[in-house]
N, C-alpha and C. Protein backbone atom coordinates (compact mmCIF):
# COMPACT_ATOMS: atom_id res chain seq x y z
N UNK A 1 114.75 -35.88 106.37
CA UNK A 1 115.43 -34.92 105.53
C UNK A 1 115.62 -33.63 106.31
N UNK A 2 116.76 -32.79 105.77
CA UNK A 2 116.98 -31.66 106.49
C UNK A 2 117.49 -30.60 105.47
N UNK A 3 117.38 -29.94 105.69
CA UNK A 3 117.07 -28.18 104.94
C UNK A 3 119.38 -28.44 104.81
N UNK A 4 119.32 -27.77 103.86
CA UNK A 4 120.90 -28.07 103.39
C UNK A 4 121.43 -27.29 104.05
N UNK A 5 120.97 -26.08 104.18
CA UNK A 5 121.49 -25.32 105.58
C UNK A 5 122.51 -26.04 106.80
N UNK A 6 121.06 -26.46 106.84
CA UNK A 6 121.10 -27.26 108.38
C UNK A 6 122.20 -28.06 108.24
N UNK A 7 122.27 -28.71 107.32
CA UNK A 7 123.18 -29.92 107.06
C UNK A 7 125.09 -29.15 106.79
N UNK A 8 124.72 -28.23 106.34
CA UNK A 8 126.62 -27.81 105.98
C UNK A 8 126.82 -27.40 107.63
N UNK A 9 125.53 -26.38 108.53
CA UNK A 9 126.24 -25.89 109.75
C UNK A 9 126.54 -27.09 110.58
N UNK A 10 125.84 -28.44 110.44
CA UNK A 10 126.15 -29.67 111.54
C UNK A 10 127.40 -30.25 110.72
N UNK A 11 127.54 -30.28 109.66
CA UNK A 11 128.89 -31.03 109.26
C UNK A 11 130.05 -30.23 109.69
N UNK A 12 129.72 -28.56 109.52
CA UNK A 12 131.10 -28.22 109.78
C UNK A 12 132.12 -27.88 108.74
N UNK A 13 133.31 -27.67 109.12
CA UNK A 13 134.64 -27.70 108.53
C UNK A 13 135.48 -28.88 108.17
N UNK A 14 134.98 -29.77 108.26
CA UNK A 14 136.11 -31.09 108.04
C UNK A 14 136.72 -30.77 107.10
N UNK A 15 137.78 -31.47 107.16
CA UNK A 15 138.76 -31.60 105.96
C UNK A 15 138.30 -33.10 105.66
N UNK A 16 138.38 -33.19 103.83
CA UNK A 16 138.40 -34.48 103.34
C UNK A 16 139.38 -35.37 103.42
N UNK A 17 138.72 -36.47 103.24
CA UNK A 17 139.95 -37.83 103.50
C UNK A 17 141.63 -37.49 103.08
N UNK A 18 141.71 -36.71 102.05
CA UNK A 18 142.46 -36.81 101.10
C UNK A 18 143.51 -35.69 102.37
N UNK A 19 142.98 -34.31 102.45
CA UNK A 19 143.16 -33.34 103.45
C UNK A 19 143.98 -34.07 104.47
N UNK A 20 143.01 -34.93 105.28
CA UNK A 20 143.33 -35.23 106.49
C UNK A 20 144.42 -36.19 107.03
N UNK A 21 144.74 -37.09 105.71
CA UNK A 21 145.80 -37.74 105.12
C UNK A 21 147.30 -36.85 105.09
N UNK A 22 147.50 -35.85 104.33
CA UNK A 22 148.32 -34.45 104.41
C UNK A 22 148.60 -33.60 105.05
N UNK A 23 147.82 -33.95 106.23
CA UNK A 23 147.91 -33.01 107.26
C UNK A 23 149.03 -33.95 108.44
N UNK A 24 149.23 -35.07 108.18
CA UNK A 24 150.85 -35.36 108.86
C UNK A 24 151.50 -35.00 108.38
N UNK A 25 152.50 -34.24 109.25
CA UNK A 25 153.59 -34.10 108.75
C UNK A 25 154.50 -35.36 108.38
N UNK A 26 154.64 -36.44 108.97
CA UNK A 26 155.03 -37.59 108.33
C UNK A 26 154.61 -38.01 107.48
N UNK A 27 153.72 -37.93 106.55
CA UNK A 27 152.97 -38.98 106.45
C UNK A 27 153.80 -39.87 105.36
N UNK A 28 154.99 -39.43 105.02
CA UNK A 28 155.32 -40.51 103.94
C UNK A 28 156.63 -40.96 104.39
N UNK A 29 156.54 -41.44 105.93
CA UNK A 29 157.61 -42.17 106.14
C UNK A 29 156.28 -43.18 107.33
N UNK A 30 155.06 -43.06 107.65
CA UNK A 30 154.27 -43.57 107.97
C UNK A 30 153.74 -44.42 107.29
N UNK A 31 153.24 -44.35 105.87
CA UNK A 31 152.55 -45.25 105.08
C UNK A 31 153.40 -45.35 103.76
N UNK A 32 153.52 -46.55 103.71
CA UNK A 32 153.78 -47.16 102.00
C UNK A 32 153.24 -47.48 101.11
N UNK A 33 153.10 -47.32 99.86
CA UNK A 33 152.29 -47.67 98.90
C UNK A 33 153.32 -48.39 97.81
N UNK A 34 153.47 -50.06 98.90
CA UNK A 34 153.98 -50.69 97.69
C UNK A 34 153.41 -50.91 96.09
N UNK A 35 153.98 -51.22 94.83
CA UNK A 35 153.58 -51.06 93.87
C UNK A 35 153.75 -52.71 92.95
N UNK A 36 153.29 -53.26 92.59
CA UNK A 36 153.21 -54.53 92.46
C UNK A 36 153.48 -54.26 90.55
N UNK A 37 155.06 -54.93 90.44
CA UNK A 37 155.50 -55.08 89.01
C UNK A 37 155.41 -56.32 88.49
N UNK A 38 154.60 -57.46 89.35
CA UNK A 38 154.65 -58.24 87.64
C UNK A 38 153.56 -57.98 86.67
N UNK A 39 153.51 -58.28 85.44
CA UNK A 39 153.16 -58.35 84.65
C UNK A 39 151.71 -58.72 84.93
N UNK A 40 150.26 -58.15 83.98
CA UNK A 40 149.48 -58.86 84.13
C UNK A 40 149.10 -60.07 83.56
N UNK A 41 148.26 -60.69 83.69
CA UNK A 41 147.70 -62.38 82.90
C UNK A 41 147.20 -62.23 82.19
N UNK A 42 147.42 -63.57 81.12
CA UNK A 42 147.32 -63.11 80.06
C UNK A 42 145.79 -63.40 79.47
N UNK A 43 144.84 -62.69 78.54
CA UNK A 43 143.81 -63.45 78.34
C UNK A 43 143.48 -63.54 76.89
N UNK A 44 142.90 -64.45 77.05
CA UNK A 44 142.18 -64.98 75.67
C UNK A 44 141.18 -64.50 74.98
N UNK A 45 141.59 -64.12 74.11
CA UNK A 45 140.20 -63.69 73.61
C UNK A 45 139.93 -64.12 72.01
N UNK A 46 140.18 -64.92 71.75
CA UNK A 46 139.42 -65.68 71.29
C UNK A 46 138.19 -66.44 70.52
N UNK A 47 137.82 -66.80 71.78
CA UNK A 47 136.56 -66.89 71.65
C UNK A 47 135.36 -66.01 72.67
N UNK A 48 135.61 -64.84 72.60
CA UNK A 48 135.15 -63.64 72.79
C UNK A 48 134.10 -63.35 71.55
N UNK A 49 132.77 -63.41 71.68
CA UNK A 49 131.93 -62.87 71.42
C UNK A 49 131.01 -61.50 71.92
N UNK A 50 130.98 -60.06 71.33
CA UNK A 50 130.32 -59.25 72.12
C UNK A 50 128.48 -59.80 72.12
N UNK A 51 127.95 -59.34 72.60
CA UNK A 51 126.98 -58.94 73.22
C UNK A 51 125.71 -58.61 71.87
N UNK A 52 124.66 -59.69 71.55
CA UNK A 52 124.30 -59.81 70.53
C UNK A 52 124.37 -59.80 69.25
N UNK A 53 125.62 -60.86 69.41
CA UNK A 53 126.01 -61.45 68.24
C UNK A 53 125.76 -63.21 68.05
């Protein structure tokens, strides 16, 4: 274990995932986020019983 101090001056400045992602200037001709339209499946429920019954 280490004194929290200690721990923010060794981590630093990073930027988070999210940050570091945004920080291309491309970045949205770099990555796609296809989006998947079919429909979901269908379920049964039925014979769905909860949980101490």
């Amino acid at each position: 274990m280490i004194d929290i101090a200690e721990y923010r001056r060794l981590k630093g400045d990073a930027p988070d995932f999210g940050r570091f992602l945004l920080a291309d200037p491309d970045w949205e001709e770099d990555i796609e986020f296809p989006r998947n339209r079919d429909l979901p499946r269908e379920v049964d429920f039925t014979d769905f019983e909860p949980d101490g019954a």
